[in-house]
C-alpha atoms as a PDB file:
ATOM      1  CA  UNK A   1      -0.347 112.653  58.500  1.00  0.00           C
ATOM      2  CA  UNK A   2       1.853 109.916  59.412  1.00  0.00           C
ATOM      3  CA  UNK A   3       5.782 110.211  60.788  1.00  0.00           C
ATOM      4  CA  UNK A   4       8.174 107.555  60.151  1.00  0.00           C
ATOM      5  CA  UNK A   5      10.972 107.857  62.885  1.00  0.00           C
ATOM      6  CA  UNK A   6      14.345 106.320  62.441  1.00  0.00           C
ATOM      7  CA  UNK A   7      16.440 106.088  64.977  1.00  0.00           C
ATOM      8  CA  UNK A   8      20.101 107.515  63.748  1.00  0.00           C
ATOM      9  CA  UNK A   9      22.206 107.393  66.535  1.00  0.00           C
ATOM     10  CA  UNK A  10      21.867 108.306  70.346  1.00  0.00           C
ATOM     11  CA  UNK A  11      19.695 111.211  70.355  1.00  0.00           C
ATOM     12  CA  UNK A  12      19.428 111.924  66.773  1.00  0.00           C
ATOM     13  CA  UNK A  13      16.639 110.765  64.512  1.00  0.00           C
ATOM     14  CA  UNK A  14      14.934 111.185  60.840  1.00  0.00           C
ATOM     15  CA  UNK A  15      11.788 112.282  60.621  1.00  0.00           C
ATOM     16  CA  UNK A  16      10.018 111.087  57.158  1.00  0.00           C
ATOM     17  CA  UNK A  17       6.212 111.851  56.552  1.00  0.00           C
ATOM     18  CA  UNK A  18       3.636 109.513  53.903  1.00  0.00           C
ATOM     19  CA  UNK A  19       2.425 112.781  52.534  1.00  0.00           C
ATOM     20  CA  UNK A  20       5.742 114.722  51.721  1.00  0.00           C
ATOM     21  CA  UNK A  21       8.035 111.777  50.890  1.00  0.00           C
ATOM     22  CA  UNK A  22      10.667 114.063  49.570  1.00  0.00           C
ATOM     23  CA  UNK A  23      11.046 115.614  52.866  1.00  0.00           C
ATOM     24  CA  UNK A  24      13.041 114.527  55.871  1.00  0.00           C
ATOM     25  CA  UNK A  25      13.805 116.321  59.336  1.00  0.00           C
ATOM     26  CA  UNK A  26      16.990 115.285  61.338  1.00  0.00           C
ATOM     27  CA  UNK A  27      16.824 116.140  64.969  1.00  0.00           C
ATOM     28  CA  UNK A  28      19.590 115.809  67.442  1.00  0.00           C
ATOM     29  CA  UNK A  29      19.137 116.481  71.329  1.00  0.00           C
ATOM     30  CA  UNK A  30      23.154 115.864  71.864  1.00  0.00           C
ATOM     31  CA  UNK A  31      23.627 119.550  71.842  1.00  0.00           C
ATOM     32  CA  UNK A  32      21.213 119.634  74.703  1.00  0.00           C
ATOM     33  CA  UNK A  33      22.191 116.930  76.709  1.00  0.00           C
ATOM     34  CA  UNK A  34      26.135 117.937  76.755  1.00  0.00           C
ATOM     35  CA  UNK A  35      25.160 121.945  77.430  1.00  0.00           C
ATOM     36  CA  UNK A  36      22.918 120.892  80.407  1.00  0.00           C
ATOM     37  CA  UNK A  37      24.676 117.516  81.257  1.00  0.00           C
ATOM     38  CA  UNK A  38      21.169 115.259  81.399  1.00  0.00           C
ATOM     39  CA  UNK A  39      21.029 111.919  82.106  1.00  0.00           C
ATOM     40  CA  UNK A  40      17.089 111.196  82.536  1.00  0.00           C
ATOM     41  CA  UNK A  41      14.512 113.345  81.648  1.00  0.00           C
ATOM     42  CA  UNK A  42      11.998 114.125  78.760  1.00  0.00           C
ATOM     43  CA  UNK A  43      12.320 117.005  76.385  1.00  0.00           C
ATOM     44  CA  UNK A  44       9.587 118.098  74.456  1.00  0.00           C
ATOM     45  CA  UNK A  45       9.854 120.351  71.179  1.00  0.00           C
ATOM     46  CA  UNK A  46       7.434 121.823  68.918  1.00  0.00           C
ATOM     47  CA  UNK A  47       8.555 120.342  65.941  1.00  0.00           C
ATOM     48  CA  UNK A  48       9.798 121.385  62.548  1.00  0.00           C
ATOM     49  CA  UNK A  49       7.188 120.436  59.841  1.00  0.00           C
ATOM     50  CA  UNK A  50       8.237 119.854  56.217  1.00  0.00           C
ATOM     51  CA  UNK A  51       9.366 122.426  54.075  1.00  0.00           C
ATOM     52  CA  UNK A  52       7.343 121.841  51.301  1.00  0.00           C
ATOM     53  CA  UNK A  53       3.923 122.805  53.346  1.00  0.00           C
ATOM     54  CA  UNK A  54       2.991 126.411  54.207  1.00  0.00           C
ATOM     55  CA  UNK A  55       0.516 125.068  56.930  1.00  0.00           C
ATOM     56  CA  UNK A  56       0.844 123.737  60.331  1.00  0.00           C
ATOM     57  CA  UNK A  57       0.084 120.561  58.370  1.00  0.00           C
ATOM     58  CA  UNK A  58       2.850 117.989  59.550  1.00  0.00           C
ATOM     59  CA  UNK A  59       3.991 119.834  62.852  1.00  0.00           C
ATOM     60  CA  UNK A  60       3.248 117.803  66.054  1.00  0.00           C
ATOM     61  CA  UNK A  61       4.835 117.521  69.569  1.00  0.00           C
ATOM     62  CA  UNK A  62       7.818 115.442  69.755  1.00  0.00           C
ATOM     63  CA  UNK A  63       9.331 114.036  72.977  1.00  0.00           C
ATOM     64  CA  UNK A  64      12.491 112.219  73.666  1.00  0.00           C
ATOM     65  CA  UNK A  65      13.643 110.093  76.504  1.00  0.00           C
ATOM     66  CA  UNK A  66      16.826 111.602  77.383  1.00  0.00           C
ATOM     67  CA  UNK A  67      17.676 108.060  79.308  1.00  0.00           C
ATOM     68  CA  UNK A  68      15.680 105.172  77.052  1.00  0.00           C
ATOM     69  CA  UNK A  69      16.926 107.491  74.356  1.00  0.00           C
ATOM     70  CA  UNK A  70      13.928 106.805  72.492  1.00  0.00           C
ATOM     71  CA  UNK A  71      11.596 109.881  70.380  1.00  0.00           C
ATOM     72  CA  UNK A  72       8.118 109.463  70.199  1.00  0.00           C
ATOM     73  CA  UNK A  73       5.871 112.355  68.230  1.00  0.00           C
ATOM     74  CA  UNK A  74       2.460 113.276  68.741  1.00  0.00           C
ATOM     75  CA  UNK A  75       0.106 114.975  66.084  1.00  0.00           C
ATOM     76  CA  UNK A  76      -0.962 118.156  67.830  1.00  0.00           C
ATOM     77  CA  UNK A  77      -4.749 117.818  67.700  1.00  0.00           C
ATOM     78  CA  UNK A  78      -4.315 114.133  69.345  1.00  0.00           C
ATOM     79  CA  UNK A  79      -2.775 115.781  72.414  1.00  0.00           C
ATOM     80  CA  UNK A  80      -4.274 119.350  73.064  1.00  0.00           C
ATOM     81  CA  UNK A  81      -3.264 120.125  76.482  1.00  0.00           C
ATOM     82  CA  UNK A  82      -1.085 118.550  79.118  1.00  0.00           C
ATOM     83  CA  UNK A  83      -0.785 119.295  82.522  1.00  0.00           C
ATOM     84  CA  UNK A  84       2.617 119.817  84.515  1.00  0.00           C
ATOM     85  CA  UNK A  85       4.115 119.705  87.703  1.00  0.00           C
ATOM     86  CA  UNK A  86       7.779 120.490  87.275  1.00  0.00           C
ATOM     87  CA  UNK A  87       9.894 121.810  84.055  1.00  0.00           C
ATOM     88  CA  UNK A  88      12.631 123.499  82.880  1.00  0.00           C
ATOM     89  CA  UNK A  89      12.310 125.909  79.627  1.00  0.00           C
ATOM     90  CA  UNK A  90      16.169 125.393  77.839  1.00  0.00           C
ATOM     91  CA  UNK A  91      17.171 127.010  74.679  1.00  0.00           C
ATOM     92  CA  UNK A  92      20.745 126.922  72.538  1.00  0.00           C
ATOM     93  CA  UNK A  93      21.642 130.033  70.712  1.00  0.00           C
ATOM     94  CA  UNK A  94      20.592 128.906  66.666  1.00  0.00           C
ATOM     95  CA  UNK A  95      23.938 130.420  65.704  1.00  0.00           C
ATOM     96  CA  UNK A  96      25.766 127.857  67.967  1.00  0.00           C
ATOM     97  CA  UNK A  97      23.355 124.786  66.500  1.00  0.00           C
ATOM     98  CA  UNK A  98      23.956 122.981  62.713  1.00  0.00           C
ATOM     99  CA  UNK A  99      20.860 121.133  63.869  1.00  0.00           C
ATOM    100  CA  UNK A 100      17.325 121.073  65.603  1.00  0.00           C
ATOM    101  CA  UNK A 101      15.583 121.757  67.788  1.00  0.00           C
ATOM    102  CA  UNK A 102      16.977 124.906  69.397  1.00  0.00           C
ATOM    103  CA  UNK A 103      14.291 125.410  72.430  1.00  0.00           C
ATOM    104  CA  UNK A 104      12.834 122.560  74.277  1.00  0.00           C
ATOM    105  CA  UNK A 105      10.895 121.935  77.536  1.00  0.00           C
ATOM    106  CA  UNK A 106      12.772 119.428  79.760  1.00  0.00           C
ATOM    107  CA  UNK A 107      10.626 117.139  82.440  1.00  0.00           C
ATOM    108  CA  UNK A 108      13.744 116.520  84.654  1.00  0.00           C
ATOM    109  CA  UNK A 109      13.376 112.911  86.167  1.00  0.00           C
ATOM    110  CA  UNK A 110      10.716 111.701  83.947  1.00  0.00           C
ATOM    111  CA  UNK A 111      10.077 108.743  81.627  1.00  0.00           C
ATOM    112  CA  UNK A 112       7.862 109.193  77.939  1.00  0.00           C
ATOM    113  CA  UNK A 113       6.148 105.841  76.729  1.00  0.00           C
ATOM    114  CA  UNK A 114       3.463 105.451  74.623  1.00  0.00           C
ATOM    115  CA  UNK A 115       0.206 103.726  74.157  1.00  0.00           C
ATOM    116  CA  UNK A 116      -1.834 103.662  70.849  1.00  0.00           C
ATOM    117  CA  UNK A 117      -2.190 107.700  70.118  1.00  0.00           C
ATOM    118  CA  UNK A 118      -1.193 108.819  73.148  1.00  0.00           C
ATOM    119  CA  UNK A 119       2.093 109.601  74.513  1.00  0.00           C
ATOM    120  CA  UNK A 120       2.496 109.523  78.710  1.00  0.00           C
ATOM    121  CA  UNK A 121       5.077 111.792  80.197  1.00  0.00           C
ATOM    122  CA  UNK A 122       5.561 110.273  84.269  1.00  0.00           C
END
């Protein structure tokens, strides 16, 4: 399933997909980056899939660049495990958000590019 990312603003983007073309997910990682006052870093969320599938059909990793303030998603099956050396587990309250994500992993002092499927986190 294919992701179209648009790039709305600093830190917020629209997710479209091919296959649900009526469906769009805006994410924005401000609330993040004021709360914990970030500068660099990657956060990585579990993200949101369309509404309009009951399946995990759609869901993938996403990551964004707190510094390049850039979002790059990766289709779960493409990246099955990862290995770490440092993180930070953050979460927001949902009753203090209006958007998503509410719980990310942050990579503090890390840069995310990527390269053909796969999506380096160094």
């Amino acid at each position: 399933m294919n992701v179209t990312i648009e790039k709305i603003s600093k830190g917020k983007f629209l997710l479209t997909w091919e296959d649900f073309p009526e469906e769009e997910l805006n994410l924005d990682f401000n609330p993040f980056v004021k709360q914990y006052s970030l500068n660099s870093g990657v956060i990585l969320h579990w993200q949101a899939r369309p509404k309009s599938t009951k399946t995990k059909q759609g869901r993938c990793w996403g990551f964004y660049d707190v510094a390049k303030d850039v979002y790059f998603a990766g289709v779960a099956s493409e990246i099955p495990q990862f290995k770490v050396n440092r993180c930070q587990l953050l979460d927001i309250p949902e009753h203090k958000l209006s958007s998503v994500p509410s719980a990310v992993v942050l990579f503090p002092s890390m840069t995310a590019h990527q390269s053909e499927n796969l999506i380096f986190i160094e």
